[in-house]
N, C-alpha and C. Protein backbone atom coordinates (compact mmCIF):
# COMPACT_ATOMS: atom_id res chain seq x y z
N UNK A 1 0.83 -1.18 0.00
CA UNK A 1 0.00 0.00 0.00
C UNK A 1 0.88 1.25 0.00
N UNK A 2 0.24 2.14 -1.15
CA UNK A 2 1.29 2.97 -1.04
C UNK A 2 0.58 4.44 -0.19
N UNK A 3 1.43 5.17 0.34
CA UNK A 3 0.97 6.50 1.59
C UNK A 3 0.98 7.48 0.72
N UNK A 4 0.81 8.74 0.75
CA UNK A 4 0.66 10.05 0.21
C UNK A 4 1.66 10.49 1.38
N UNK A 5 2.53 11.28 0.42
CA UNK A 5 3.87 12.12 1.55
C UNK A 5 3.32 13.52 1.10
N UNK A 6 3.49 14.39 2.89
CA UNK A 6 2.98 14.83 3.08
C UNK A 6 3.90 15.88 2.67
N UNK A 7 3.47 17.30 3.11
CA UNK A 7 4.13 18.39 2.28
C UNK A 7 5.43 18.65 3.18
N UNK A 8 5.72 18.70 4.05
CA UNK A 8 7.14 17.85 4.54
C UNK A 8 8.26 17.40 4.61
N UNK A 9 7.57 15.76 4.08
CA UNK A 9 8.17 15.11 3.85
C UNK A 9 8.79 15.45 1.97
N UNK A 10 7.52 16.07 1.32
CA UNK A 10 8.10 16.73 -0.04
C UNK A 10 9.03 17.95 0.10
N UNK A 11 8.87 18.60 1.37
CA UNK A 11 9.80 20.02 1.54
C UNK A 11 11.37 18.84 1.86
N UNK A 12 11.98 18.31 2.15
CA UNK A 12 12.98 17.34 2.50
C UNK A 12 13.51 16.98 0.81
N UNK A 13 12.67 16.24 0.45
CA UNK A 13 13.04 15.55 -0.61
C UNK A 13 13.47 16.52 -1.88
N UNK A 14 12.58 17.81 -1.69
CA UNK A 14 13.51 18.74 -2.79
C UNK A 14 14.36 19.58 -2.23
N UNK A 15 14.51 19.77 -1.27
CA UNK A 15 15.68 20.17 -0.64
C UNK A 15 17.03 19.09 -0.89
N UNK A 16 16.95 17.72 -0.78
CA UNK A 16 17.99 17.06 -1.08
C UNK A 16 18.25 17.09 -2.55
N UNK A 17 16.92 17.73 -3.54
CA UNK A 17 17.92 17.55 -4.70
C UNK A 17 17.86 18.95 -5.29
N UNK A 18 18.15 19.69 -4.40
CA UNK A 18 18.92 21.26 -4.77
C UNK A 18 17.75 22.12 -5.19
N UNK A 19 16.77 21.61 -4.72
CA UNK A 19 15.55 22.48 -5.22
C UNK A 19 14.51 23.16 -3.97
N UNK A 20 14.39 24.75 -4.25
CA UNK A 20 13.90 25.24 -2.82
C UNK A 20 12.56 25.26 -2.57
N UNK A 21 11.30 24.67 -2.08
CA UNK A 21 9.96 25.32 -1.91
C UNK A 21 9.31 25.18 -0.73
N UNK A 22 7.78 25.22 -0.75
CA UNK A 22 7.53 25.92 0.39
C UNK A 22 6.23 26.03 0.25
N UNK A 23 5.49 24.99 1.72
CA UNK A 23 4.01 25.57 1.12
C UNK A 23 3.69 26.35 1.19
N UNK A 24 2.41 26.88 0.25
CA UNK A 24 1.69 28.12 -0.31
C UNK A 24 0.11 27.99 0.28
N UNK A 25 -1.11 29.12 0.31
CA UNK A 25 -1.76 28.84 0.40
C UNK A 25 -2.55 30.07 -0.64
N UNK A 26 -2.78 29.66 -1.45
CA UNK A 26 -3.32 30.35 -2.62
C UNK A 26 -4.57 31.56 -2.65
N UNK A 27 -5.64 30.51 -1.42
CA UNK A 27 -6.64 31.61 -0.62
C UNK A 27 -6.26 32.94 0.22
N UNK A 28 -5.07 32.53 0.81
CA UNK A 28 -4.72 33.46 1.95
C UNK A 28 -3.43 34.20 0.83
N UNK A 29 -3.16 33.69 -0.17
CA UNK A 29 -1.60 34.52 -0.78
C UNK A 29 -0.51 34.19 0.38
N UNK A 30 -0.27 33.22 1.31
CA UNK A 30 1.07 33.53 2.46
C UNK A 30 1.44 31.95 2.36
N UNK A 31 3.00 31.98 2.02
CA UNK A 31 3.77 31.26 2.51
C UNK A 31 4.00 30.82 3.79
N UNK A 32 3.81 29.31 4.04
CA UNK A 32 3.35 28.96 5.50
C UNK A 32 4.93 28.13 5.74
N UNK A 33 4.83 28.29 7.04
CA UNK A 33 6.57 28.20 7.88
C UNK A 33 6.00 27.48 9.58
N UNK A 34 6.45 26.51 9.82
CA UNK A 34 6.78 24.89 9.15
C UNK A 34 6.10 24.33 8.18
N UNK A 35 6.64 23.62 7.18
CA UNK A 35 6.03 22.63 6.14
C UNK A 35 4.60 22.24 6.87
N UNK A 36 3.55 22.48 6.23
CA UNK A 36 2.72 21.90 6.74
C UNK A 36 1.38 21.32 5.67
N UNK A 37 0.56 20.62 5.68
CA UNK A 37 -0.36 20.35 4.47
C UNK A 37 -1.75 21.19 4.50
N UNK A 38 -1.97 21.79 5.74
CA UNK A 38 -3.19 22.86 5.84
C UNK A 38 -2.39 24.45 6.17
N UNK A 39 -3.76 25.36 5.73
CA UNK A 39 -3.36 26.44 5.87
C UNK A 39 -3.57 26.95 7.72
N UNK A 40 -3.06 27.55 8.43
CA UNK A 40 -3.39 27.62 9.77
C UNK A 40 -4.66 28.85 9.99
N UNK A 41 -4.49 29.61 9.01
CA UNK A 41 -5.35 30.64 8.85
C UNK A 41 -6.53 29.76 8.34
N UNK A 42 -6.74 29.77 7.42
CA UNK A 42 -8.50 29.13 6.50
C UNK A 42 -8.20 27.87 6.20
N UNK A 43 -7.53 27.18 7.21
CA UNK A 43 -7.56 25.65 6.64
C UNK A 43 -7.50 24.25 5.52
N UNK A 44 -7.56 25.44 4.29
CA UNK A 44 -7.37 25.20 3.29
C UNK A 44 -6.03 24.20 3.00
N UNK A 45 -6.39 23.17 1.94
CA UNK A 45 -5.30 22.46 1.35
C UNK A 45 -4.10 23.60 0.92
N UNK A 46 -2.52 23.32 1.21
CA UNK A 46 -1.44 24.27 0.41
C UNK A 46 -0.86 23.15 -0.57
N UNK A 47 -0.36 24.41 -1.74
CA UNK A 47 0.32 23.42 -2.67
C UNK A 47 1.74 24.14 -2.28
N UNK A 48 2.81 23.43 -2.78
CA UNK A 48 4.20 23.75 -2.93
C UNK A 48 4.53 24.94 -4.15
N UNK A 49 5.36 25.81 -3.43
CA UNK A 49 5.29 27.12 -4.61
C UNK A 49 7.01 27.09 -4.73
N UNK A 50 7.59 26.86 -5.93
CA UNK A 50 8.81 26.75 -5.91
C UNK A 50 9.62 28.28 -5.87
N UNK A 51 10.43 28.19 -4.91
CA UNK A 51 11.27 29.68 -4.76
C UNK A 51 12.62 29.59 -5.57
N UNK A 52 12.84 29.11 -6.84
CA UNK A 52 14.16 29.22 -7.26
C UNK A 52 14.87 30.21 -7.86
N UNK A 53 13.96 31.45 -7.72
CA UNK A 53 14.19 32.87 -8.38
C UNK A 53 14.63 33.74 -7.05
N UNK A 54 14.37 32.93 -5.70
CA UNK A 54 14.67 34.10 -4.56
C UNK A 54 16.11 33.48 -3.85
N UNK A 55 16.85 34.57 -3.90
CA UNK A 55 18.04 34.50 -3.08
C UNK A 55 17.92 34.28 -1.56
N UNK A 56 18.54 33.47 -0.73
CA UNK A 56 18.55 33.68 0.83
C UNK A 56 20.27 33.00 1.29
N UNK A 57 20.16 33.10 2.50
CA UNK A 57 20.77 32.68 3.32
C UNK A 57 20.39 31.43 4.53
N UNK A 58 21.15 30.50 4.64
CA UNK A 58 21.14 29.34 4.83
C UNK A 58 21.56 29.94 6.92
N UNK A 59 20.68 30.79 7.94
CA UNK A 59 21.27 31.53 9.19
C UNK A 59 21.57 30.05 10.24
N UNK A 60 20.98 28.73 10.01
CA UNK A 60 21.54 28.10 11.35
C UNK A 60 20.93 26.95 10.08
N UNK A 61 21.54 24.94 11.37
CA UNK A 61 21.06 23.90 10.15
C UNK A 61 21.29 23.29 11.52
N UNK A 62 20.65 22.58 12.30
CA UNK A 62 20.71 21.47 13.17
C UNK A 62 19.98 20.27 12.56
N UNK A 63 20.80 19.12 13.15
CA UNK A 63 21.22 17.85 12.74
C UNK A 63 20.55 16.87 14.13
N UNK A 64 19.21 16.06 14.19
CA UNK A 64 19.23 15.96 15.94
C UNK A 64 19.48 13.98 15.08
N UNK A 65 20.53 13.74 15.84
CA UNK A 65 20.51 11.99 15.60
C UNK A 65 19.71 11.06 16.33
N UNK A 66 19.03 11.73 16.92
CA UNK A 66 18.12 10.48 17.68
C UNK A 66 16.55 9.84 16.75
N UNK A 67 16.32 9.63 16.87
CA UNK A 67 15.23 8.90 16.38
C UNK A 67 13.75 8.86 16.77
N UNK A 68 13.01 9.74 15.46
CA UNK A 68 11.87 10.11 16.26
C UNK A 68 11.20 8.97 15.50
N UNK A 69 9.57 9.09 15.55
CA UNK A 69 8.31 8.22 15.12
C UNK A 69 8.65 7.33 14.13
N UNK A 70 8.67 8.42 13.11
CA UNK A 70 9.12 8.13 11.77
C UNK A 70 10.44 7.30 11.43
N UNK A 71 11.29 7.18 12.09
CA UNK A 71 12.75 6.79 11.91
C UNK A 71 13.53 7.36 11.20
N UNK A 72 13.23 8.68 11.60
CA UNK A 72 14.17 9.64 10.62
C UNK A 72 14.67 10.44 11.64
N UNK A 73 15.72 11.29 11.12
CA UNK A 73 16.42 12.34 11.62
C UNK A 73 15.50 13.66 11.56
N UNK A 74 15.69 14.28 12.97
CA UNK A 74 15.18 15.45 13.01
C UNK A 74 16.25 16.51 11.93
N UNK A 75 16.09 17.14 11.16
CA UNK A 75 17.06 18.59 10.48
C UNK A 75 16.16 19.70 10.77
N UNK A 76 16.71 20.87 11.05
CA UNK A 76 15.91 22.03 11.63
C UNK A 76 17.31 22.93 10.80
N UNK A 77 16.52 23.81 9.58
CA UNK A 77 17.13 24.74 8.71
C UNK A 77 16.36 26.30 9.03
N UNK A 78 17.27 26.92 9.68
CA UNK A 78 16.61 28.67 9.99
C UNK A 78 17.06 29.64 8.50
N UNK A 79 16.31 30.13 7.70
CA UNK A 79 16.55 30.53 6.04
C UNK A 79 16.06 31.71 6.58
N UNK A 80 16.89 32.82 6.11
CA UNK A 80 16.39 33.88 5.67
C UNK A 80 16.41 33.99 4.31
N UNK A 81 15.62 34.89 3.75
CA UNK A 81 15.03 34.82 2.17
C UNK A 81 15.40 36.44 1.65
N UNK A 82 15.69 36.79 0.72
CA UNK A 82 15.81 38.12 0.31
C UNK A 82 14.31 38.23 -0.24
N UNK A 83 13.36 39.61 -0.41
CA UNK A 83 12.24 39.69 -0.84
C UNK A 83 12.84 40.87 -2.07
């Protein structure tokens, strides 16, 4: 059976292959910060809005090795973004 990966787990996976995004929520116009699959404002489904036209800075990147639910590694990336 196959799962639906969540927006997340898709913010990870294009991050490993050099590609930047970020869910969106199209109703509200705002980029939502943590990855998440609803909007927190109107609840609404977000899609992924690719940022490869915006410059930032990469300000902190923690690495936690322990092992959460999932069996993955916690990574915690603090980005500032040029607007």
């Amino acid at each position: 059976m196959h799962t639906k990966k969540n927006n997340h787990q898709k913010f990870i996976e294009y991050i490993e292959k050099g590609r930047f995004v970020l869910p969106y929520c199209k109703e509200c116009r705002k980029t939502i910060w943590p990855p998440s699959d609803n909007c927190r404002v109107c609840l609404n489904s977000l899609s992924l809005k690719n940022y490869k036209n915006k410059q930032g800075k990469i300000m902190e990147f923690f690495l936690d090795k322990y092992t959460n639910n999932n069996n993955a590694n916690t990574i915690m990336i603090l980005v500032k973004l040029d607007e």
